[in-house]
PDB file of N, CA and C in Angstrom:
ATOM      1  N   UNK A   1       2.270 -24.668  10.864  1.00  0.00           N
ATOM      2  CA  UNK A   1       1.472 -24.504  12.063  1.00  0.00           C
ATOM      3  C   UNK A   1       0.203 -25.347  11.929  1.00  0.00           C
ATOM      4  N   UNK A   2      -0.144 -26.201  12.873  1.00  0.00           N
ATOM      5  CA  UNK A   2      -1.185 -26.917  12.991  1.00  0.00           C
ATOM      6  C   UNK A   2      -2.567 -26.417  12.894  1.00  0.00           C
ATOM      7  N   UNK A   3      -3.226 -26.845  12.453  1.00  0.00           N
ATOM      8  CA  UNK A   3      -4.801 -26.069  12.942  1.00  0.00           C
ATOM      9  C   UNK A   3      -5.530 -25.621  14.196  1.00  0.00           C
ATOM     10  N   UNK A   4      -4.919 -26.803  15.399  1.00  0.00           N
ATOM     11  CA  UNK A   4      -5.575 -26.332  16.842  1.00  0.00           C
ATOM     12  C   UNK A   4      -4.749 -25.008  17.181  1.00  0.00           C
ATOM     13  N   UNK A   5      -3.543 -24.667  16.822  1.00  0.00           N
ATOM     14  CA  UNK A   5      -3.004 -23.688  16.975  1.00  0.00           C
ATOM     15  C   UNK A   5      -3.512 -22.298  16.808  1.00  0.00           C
ATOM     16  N   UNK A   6      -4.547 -22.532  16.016  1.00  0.00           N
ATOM     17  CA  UNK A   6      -5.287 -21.428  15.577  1.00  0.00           C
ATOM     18  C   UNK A   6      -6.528 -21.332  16.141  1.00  0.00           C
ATOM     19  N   UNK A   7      -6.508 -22.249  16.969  1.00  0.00           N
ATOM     20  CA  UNK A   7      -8.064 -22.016  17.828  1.00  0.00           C
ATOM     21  C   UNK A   7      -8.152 -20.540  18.764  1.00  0.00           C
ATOM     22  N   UNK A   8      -7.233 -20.218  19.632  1.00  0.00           N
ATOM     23  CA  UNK A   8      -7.559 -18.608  20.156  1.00  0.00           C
ATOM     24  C   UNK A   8      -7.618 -16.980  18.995  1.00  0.00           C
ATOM     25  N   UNK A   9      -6.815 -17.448  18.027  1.00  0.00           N
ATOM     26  CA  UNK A   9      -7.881 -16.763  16.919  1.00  0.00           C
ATOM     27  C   UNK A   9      -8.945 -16.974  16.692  1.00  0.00           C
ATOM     28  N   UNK A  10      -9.255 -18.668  16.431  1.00  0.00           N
ATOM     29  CA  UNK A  10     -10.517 -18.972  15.732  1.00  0.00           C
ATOM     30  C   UNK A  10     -11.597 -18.122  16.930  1.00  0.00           C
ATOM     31  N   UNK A  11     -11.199 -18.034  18.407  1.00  0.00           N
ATOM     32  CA  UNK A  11     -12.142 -17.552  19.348  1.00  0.00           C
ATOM     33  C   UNK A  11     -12.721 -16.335  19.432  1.00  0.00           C
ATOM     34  N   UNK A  12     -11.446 -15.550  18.973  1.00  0.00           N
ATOM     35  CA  UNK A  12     -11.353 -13.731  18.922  1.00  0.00           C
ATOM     36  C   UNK A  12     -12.221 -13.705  17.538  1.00  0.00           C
ATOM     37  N   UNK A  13     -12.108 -14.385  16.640  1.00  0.00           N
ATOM     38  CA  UNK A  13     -12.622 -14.415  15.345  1.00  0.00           C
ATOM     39  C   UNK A  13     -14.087 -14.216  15.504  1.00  0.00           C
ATOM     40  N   UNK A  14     -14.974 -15.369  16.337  1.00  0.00           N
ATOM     41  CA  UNK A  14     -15.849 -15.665  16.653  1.00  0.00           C
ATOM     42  C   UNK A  14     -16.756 -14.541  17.216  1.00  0.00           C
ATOM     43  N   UNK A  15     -16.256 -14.137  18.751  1.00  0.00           N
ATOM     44  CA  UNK A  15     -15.869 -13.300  19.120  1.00  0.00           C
ATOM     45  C   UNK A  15     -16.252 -11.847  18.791  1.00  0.00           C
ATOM     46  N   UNK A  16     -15.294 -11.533  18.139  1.00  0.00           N
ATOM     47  CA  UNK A  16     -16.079  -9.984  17.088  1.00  0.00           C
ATOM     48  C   UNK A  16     -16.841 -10.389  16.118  1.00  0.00           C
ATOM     49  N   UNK A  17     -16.635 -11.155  15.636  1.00  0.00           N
ATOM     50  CA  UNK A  17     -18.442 -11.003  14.532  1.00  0.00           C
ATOM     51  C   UNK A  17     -19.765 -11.177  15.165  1.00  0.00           C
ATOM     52  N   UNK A  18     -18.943 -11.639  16.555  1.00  0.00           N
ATOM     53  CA  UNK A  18     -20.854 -11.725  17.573  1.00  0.00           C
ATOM     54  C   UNK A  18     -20.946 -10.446  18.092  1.00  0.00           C
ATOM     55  N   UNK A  19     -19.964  -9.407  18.102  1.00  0.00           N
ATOM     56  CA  UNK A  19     -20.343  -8.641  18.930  1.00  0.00           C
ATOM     57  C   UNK A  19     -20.880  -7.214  18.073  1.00  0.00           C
ATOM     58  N   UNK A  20     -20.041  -7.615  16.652  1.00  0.00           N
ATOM     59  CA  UNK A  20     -20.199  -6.879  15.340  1.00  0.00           C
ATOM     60  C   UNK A  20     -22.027  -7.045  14.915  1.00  0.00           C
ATOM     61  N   UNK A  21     -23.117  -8.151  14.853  1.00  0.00           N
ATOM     62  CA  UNK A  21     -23.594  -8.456  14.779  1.00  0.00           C
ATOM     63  C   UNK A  21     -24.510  -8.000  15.653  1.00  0.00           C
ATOM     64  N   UNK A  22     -24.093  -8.079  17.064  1.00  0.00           N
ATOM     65  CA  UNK A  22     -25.101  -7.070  17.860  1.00  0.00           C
ATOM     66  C   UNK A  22     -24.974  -5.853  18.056  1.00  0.00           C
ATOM     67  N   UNK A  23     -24.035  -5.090  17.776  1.00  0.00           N
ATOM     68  CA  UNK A  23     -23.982  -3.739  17.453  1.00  0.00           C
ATOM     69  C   UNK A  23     -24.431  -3.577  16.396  1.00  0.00           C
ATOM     70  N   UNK A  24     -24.233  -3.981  14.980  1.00  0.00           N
ATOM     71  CA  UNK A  24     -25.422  -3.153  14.200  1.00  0.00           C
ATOM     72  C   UNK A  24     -26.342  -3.579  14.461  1.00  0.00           C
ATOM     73  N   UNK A  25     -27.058  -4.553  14.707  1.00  0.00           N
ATOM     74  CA  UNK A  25     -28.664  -4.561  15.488  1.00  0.00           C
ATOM     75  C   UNK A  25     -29.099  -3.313  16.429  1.00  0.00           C
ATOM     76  N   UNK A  26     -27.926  -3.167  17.356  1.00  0.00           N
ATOM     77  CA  UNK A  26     -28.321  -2.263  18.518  1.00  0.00           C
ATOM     78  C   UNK A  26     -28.368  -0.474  17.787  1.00  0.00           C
ATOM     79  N   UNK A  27     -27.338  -0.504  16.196  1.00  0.00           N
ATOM     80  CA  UNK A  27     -27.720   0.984  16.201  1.00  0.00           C
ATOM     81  C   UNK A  27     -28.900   0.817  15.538  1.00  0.00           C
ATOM     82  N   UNK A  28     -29.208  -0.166  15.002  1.00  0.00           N
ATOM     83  CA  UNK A  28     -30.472  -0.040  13.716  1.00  0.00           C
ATOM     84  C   UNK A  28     -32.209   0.493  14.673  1.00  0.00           C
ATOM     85  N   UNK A  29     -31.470   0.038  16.168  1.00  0.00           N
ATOM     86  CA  UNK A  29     -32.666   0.080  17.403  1.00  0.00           C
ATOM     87  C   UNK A  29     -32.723   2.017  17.237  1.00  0.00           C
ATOM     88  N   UNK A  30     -31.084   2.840  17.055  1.00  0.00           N
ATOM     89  CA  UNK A  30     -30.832   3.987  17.586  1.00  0.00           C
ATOM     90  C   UNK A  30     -31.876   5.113  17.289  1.00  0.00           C
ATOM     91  N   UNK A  31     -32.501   6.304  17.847  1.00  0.00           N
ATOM     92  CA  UNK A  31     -32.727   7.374  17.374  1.00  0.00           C
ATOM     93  C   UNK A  31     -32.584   7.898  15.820  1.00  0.00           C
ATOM     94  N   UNK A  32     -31.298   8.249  15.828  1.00  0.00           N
ATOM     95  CA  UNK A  32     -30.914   9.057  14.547  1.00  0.00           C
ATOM     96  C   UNK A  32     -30.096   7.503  14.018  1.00  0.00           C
ATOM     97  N   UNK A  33     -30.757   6.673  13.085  1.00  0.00           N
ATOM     98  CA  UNK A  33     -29.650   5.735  12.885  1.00  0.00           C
ATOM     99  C   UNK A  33     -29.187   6.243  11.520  1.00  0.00           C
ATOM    100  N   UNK A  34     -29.557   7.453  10.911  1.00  0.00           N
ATOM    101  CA  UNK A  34     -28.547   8.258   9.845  1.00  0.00           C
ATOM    102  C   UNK A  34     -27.423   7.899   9.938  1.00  0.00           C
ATOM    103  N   UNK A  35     -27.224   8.742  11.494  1.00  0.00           N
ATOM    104  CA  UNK A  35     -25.496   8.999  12.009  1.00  0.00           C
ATOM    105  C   UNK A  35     -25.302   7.373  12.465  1.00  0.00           C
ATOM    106  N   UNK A  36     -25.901   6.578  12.295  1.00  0.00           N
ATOM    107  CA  UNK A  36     -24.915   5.151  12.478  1.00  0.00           C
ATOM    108  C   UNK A  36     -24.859   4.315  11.319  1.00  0.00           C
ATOM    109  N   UNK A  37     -25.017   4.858  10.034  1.00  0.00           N
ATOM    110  CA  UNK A  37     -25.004   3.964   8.783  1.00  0.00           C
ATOM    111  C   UNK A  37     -23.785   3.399   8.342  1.00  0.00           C
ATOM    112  N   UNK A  38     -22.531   4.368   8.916  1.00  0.00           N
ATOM    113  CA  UNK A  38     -21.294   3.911   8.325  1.00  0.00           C
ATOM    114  C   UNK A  38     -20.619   2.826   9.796  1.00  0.00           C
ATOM    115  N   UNK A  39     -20.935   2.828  10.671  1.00  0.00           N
ATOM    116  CA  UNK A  39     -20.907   1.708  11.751  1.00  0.00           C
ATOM    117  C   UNK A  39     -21.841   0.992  11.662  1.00  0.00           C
ATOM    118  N   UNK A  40     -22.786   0.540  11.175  1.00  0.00           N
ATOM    119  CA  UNK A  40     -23.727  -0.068  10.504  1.00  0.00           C
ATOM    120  C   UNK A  40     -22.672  -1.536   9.445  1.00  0.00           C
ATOM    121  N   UNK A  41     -22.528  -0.335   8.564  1.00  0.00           N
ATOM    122  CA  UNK A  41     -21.668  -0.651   7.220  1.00  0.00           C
ATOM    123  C   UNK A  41     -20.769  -1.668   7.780  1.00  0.00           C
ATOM    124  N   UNK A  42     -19.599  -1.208   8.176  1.00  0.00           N
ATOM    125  CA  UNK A  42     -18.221  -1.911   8.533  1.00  0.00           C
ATOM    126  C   UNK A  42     -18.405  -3.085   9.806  1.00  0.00           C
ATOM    127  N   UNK A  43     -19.536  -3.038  10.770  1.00  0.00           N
ATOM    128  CA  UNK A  43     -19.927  -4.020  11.648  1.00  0.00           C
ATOM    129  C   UNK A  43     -20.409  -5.055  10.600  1.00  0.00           C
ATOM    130  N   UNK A  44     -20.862  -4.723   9.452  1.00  0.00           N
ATOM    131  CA  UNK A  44     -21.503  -6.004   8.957  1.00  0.00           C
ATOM    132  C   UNK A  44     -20.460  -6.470   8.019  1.00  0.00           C
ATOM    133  N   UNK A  45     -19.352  -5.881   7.657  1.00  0.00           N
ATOM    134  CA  UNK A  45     -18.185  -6.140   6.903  1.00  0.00           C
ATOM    135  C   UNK A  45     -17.167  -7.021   7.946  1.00  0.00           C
ATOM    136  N   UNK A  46     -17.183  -6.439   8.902  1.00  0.00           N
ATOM    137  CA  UNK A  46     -16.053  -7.021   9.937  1.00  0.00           C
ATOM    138  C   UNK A  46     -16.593  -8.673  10.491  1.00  0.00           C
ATOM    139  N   UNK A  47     -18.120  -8.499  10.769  1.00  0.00           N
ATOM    140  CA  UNK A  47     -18.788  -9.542  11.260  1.00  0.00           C
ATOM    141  C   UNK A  47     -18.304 -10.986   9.804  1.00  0.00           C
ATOM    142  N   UNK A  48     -18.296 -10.334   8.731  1.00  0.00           N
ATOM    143  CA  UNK A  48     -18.388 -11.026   7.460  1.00  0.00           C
ATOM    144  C   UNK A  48     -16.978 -11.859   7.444  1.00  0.00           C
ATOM    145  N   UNK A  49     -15.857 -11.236   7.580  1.00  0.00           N
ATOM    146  CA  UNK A  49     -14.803 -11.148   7.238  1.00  0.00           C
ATOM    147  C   UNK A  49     -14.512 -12.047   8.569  1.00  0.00           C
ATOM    148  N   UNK A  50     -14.270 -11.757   9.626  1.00  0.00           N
ATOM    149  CA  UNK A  50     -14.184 -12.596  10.825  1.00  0.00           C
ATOM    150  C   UNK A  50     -14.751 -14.183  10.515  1.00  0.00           C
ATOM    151  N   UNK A  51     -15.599 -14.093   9.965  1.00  0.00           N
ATOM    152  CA  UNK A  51     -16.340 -15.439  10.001  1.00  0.00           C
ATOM    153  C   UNK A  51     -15.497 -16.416   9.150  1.00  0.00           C
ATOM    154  N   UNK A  52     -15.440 -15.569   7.401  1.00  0.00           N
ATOM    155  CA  UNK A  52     -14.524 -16.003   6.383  1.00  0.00           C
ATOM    156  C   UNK A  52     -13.309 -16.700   6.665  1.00  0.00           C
ATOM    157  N   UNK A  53     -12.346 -15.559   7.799  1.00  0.00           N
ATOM    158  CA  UNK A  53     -11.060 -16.114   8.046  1.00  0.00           C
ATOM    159  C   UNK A  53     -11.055 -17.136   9.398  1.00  0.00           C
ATOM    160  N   UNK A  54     -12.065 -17.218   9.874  1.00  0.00           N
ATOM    161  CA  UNK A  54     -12.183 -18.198  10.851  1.00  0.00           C
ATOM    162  C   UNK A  54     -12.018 -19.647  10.244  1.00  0.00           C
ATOM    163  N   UNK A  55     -13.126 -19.450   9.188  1.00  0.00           N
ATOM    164  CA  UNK A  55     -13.047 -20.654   8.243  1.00  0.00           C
ATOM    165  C   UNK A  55     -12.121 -21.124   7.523  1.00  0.00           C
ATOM    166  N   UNK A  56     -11.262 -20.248   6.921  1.00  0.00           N
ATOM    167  CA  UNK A  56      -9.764 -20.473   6.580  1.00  0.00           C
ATOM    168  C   UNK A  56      -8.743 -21.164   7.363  1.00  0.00           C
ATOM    169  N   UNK A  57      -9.660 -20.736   8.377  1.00  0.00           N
ATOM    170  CA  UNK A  57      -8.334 -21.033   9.612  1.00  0.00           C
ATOM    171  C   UNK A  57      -8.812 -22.394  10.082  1.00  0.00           C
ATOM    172  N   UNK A  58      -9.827 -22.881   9.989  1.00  0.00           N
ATOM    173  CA  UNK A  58     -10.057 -24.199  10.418  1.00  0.00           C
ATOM    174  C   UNK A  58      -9.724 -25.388   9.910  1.00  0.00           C
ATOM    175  N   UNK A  59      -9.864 -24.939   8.164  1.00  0.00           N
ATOM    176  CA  UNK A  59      -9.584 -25.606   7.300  1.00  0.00           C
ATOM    177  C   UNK A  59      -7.967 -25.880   6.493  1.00  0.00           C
ATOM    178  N   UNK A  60      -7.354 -24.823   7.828  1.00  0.00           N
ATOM    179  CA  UNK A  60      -5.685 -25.075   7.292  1.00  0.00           C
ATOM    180  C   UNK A  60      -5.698 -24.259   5.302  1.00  0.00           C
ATOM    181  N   UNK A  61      -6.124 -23.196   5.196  1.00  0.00           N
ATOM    182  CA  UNK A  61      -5.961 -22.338   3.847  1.00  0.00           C
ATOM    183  C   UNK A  61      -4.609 -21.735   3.747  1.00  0.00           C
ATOM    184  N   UNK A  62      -4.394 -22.418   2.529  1.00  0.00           N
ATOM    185  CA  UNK A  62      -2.987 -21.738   1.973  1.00  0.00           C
ATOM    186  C   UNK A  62      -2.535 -20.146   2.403  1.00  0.00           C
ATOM    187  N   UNK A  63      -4.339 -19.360   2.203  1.00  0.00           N
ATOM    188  CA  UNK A  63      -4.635 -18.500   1.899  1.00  0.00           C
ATOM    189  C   UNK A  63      -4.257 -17.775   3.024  1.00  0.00           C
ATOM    190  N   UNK A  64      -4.273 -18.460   4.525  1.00  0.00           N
ATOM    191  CA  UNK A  64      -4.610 -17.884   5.837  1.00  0.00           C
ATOM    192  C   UNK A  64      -3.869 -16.360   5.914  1.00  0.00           C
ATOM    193  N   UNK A  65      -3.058 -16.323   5.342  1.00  0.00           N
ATOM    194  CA  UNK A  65      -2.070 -14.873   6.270  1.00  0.00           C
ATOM    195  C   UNK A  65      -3.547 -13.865   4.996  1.00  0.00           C
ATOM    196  N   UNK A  66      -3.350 -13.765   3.982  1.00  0.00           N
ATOM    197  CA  UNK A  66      -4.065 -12.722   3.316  1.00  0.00           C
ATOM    198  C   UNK A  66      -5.678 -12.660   4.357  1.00  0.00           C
ATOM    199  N   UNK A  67      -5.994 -13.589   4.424  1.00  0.00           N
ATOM    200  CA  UNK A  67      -7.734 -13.773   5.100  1.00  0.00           C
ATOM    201  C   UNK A  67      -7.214 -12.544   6.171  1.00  0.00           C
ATOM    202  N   UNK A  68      -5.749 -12.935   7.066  1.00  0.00           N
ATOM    203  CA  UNK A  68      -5.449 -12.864   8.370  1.00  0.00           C
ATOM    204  C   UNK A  68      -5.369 -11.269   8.438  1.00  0.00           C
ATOM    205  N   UNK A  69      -4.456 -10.676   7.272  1.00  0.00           N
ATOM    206  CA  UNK A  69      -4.460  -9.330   7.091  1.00  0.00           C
ATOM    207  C   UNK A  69      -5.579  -8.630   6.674  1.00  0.00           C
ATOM    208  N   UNK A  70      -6.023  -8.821   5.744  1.00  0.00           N
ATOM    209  CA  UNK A  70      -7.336  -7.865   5.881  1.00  0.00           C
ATOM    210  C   UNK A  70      -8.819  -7.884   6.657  1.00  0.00           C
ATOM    211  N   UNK A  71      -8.474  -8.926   7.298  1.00  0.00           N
ATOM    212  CA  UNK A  71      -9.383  -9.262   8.747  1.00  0.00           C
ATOM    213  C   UNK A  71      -9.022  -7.992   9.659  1.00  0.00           C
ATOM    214  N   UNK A  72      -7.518  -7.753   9.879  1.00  0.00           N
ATOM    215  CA  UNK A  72      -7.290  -7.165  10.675  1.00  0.00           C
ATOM    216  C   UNK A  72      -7.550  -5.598  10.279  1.00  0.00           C
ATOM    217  N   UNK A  73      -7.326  -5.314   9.076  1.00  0.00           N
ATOM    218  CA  UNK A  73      -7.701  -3.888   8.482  1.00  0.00           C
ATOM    219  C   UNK A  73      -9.014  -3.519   8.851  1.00  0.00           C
ATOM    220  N   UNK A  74     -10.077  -4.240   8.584  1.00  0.00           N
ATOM    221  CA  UNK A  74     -11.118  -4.322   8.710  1.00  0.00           C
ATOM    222  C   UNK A  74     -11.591  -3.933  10.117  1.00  0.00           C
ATOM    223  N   UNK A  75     -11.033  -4.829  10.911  1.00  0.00           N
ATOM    224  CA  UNK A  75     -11.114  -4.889  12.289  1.00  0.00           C
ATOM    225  C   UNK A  75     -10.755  -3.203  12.929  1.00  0.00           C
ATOM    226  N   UNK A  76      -9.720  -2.903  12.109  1.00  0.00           N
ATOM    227  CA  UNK A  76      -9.289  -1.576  12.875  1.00  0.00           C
ATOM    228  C   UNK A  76     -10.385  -0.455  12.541  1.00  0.00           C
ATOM    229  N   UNK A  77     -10.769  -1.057  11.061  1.00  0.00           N
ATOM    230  CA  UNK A  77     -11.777  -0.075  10.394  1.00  0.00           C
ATOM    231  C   UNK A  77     -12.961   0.413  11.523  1.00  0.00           C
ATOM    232  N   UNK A  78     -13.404  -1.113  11.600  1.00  0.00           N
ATOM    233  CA  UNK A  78     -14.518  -1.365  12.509  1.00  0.00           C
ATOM    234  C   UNK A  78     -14.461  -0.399  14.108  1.00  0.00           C
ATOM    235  N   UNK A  79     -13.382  -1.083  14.704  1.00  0.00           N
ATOM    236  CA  UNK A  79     -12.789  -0.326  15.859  1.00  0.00           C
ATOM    237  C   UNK A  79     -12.947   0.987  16.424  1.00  0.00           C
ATOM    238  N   UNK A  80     -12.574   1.562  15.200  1.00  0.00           N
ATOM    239  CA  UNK A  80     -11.858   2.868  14.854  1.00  0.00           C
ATOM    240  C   UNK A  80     -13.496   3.726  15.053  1.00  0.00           C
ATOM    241  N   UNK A  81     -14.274   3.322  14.040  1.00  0.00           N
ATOM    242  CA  UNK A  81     -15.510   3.683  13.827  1.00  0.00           C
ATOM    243  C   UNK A  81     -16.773   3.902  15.022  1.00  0.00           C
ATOM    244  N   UNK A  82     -16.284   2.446  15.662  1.00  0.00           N
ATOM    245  CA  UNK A  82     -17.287   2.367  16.913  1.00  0.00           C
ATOM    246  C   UNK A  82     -16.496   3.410  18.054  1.00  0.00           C
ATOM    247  N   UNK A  83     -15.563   3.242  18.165  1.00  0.00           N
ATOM    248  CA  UNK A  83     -14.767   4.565  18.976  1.00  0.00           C
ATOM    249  C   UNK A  83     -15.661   5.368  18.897  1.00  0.00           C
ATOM    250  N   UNK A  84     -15.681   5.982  18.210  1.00  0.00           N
ATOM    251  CA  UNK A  84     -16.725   7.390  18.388  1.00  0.00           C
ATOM    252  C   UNK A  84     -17.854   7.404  18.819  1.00  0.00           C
ATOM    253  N   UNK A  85     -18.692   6.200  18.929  1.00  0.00           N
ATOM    254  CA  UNK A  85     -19.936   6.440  19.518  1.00  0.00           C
ATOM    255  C   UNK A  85     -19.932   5.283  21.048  1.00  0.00           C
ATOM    256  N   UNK A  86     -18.457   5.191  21.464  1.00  0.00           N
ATOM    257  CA  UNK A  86     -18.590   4.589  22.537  1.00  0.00           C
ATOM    258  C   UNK A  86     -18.778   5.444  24.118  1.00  0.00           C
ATOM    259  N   UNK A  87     -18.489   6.510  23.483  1.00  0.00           N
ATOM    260  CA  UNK A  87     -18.863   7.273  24.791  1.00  0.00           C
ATOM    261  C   UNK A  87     -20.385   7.204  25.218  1.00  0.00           C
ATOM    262  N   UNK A  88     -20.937   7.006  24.801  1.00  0.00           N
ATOM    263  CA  UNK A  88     -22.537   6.993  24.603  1.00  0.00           C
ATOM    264  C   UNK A  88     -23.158   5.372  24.257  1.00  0.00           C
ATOM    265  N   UNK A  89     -22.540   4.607  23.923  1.00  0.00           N
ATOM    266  CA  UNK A  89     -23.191   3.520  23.495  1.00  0.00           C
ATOM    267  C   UNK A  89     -22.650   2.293  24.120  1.00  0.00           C
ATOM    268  N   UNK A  90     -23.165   1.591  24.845  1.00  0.00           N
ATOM    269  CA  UNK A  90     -22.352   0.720  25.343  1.00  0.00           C
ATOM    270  C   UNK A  90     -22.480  -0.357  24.228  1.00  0.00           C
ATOM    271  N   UNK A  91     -22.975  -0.731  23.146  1.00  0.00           N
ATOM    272  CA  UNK A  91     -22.729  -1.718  22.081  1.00  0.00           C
ATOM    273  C   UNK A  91     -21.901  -1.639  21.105  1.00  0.00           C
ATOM    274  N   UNK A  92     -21.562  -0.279  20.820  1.00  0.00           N
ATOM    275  CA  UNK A  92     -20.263   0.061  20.366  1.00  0.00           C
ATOM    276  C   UNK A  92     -19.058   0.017  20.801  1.00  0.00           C
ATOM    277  N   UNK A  93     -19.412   0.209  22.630  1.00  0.00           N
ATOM    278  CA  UNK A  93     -17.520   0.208  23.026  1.00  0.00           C
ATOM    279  C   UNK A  93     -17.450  -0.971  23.368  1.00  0.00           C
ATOM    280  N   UNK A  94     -18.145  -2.238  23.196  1.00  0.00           N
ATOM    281  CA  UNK A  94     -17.972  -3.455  23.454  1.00  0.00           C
ATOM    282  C   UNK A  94     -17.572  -4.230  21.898  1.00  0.00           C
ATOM    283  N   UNK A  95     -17.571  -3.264  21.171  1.00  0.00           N
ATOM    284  CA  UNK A  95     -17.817  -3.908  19.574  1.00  0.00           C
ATOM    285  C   UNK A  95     -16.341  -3.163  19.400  1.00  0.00           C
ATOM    286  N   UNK A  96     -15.623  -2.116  19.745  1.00  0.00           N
ATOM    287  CA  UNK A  96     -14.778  -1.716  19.356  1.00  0.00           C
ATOM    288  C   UNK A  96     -13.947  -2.537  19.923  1.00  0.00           C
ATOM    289  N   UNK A  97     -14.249  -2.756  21.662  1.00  0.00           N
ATOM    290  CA  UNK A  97     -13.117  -3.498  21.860  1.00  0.00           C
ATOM    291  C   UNK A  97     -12.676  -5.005  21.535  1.00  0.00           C
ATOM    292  N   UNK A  98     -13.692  -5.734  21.071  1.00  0.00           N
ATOM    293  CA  UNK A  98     -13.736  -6.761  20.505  1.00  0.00           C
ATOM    294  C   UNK A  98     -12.836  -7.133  19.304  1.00  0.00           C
ATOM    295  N   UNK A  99     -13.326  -5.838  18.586  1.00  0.00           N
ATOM    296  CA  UNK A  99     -12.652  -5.781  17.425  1.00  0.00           C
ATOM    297  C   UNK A  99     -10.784  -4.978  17.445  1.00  0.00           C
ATOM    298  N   UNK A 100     -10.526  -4.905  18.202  1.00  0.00           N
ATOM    299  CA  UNK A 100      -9.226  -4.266  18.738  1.00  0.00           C
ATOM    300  C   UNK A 100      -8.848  -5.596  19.044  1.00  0.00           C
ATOM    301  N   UNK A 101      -9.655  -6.631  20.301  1.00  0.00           N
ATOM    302  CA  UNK A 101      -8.358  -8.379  20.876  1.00  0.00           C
ATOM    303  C   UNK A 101      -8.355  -8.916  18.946  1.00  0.00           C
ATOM    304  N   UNK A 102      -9.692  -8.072  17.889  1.00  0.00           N
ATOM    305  CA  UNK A 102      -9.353  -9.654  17.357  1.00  0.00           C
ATOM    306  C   UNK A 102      -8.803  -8.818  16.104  1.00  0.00           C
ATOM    307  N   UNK A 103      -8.136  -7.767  16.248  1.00  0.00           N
ATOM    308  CA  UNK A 103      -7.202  -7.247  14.888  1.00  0.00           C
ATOM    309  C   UNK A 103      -5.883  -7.853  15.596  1.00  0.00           C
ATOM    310  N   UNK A 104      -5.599  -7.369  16.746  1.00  0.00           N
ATOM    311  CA  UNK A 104      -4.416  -8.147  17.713  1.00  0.00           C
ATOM    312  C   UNK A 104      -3.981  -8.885  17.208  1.00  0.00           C
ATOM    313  N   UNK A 105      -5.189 -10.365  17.366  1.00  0.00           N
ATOM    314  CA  UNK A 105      -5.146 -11.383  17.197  1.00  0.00           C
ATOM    315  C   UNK A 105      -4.584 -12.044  15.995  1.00  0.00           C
ATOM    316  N   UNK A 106      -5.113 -11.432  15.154  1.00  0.00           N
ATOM    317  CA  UNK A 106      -4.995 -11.500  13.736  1.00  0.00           C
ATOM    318  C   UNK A 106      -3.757 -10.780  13.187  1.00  0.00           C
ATOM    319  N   UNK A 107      -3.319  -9.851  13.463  1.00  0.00           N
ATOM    320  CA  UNK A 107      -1.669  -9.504  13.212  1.00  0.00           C
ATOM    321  C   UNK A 107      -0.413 -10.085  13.874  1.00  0.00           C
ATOM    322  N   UNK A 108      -0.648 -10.484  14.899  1.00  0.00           N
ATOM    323  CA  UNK A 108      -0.033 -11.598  15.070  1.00  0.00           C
ATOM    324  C   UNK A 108       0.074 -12.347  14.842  1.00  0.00           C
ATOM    325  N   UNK A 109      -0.638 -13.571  14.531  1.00  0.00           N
ATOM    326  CA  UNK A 109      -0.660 -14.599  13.630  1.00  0.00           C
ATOM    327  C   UNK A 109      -0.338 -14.436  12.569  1.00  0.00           C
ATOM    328  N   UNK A 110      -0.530 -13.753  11.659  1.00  0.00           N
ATOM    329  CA  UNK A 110       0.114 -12.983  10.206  1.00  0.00           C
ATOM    330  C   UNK A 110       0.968 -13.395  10.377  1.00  0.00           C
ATOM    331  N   UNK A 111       1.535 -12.288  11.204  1.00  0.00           N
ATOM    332  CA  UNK A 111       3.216 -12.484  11.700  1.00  0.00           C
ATOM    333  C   UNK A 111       4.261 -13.747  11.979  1.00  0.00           C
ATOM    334  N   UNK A 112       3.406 -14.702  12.114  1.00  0.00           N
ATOM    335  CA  UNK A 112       3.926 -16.291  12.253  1.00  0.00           C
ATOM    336  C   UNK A 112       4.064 -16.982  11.340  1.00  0.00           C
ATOM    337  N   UNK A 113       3.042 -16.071  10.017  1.00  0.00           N
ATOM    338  CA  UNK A 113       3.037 -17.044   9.469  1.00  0.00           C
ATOM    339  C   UNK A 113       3.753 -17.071   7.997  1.00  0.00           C
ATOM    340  N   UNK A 114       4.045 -17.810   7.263  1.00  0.00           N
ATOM    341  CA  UNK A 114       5.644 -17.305   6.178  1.00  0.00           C
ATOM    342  C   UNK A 114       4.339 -17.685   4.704  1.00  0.00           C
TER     343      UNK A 114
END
């Protein structure tokens, strides 16, 4: 698989680590940011990791499916986490869903790739 092929990942990639990035900014703004340390945590893991396998992916890495899978773990981690405070937060349910197109994204491509 070519490298431009991987550009609508590389986008989703992009994508959630920007949105990962402003959600933990936005809880660090929160009230009680106690209760947002572990969405805190994994926004800055997911933001990390997104970026990593973006770069893999640009650069054509042997490595890509492993980057690709635990991007996506991550992603669900992330997801999963902001769920809970999306009823209430609109930087979370924009961060969850972000991170939901770009676990998608990223298990699929896995999936393509041998």
């Amino acid at each position: 698989m070519h490298n431009s092929q991987y550009q609508p990942v590389i986008d989703a990639l992009a994508a959630c680590a920007a949105e990962c990035e402003h959600c933990a900014t936005a809880c660090l703004q929160e009230d009680d940011v106690k209760m947002m340390v572990r969405c805190i945590q994994l926004d800055r893991d997911c933001s990390a990791i997104c970026r990593v396998t973006a770069d893999a992916l640009a650069r054509g890495s042997d490595n890509a499916k492993v980057f690709l899978e635990a991007c996506a773990a991550i992603c669900a981690a992330c997801g999963e986490e902001c769920e809970k405070h999306a009823p209430h937060m609109d930087h979370c349910r924009a961060c969850a869903e972000a991170c939901r197109r770009c676990e998608e994204a990223c298990r699929s491509l896995a999936q393509q790739i041998y």
